[in-house]
Protein backbone atom coordinates (compact mmCIF):
# COMPACT_ATOMS: atom_id res chain seq x y z
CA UNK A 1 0.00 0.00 0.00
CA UNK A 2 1.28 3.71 -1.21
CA UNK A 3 2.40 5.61 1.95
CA UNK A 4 1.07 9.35 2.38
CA UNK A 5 3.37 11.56 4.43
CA UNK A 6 2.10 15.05 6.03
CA UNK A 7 5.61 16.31 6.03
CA UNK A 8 4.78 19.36 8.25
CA UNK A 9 3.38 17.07 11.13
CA UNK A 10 5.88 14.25 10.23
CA UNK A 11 2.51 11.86 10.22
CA UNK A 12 2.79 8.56 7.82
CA UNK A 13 -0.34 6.97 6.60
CA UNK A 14 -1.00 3.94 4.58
CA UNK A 15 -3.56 4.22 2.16
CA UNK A 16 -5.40 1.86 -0.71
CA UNK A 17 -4.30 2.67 -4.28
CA UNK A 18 -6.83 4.86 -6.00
CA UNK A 19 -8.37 6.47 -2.76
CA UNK A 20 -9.11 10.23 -2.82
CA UNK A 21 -6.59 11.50 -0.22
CA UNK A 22 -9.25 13.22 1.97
CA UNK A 23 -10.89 10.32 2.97
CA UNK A 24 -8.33 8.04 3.34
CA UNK A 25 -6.77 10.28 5.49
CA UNK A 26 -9.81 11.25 7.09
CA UNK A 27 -11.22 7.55 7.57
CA UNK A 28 -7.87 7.43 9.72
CA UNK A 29 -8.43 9.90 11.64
CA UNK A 30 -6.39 12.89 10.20
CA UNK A 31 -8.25 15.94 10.01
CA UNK A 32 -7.44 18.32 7.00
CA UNK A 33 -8.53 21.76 5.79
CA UNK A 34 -11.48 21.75 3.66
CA UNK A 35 -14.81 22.94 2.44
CA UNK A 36 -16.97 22.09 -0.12
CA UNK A 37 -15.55 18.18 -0.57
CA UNK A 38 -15.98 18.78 -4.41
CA UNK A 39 -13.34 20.50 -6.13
CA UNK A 40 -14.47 24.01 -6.49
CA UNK A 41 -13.51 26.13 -3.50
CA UNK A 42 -9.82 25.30 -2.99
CA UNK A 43 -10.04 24.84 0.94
CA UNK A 44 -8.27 21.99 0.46
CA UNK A 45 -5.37 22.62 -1.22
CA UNK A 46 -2.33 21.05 -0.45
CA UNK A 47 1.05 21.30 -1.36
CA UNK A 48 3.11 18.09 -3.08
CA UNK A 49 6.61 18.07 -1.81
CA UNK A 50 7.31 14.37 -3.59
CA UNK A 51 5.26 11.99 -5.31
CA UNK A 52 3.39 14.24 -7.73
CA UNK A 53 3.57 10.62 -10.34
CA UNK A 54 2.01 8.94 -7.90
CA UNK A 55 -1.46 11.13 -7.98
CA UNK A 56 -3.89 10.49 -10.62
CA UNK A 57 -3.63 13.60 -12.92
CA UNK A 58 -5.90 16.29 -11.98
CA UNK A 59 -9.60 16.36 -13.52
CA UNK A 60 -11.12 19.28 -15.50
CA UNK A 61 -12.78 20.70 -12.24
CA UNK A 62 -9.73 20.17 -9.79
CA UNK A 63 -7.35 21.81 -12.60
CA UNK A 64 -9.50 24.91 -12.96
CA UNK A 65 -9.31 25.55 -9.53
CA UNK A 66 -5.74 25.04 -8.97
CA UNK A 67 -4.95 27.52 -12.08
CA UNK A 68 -7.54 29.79 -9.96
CA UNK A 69 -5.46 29.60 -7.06
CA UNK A 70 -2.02 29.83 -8.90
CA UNK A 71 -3.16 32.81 -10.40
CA UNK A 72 -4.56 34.71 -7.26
CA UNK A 73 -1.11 33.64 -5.58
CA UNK A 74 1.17 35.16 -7.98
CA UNK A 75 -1.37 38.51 -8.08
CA UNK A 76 -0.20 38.73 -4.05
CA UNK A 77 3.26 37.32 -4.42
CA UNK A 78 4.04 38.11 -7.85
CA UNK A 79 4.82 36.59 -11.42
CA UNK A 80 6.81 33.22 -11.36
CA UNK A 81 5.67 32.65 -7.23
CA UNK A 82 4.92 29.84 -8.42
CA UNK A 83 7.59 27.85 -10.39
CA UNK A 84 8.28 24.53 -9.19
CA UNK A 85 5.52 24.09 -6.67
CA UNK A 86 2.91 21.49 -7.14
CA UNK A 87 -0.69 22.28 -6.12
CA UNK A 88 -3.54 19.72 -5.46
CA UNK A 89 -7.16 19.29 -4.06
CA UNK A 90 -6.81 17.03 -1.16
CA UNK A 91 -10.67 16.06 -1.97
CA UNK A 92 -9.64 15.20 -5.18
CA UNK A 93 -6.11 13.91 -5.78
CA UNK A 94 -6.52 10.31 -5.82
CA UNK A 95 -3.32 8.37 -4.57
CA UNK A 96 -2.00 5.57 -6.77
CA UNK A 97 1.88 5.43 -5.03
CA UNK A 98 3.80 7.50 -2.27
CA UNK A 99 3.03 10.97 -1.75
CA UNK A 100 4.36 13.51 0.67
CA UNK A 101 2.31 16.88 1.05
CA UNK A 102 1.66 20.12 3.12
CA UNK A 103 -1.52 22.15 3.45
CA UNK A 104 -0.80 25.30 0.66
CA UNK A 105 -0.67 28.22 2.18
């Protein structure tokens, strides 16, 4: 079973290939940000650290969303804030191999 690693907490989890990473974190216990469980508000956004293979690739809703919240966090931060991080919808990223993540702040 994939491991998922919540580097900022230094919490390991082992979760079922092909589980949205919410609720397999969730069903263990693990409490993360969130809000509307569907892919449209961002609450849940997370930053991947490693392992951004091992999540299925991001649907049409989930990738609107994260290009929403790229582009309000280079308006604050500025152009090329950006580069090199990987964004993701806890609610939606489903988990297919070993991921290590932060909430995105």
């Amino acid at each position: 079973m994939p491991t998922v690693s919540l580097i900022h907490k230094n919490l390991h989890f082992e979760v079922e290939e092909e589980k949205i990473l919410f609720d397999a974190l969730d069903n263990q216990g693990e409490k993360l940000p969130h809000g509307c469980l569907a892919g449209s508000c961002g609450a849940c956004k997370i930053e991947v650290i490693e392992g951004e293979e091992n999540l299925k690739p991001p649907s049409p809703v989930e990738q609107n969303t994260i290009e929403s919240i790229k582009e309000f966090y280079e308006s604050k931060n500025g152009k090329g804030s950006m580069d090199g991080r990987v964004i993701r919808l806890s609610c939606r990223a489903r988990v297919r191999g070993d991921v290590s993540f932060r909430p995105f702040k």
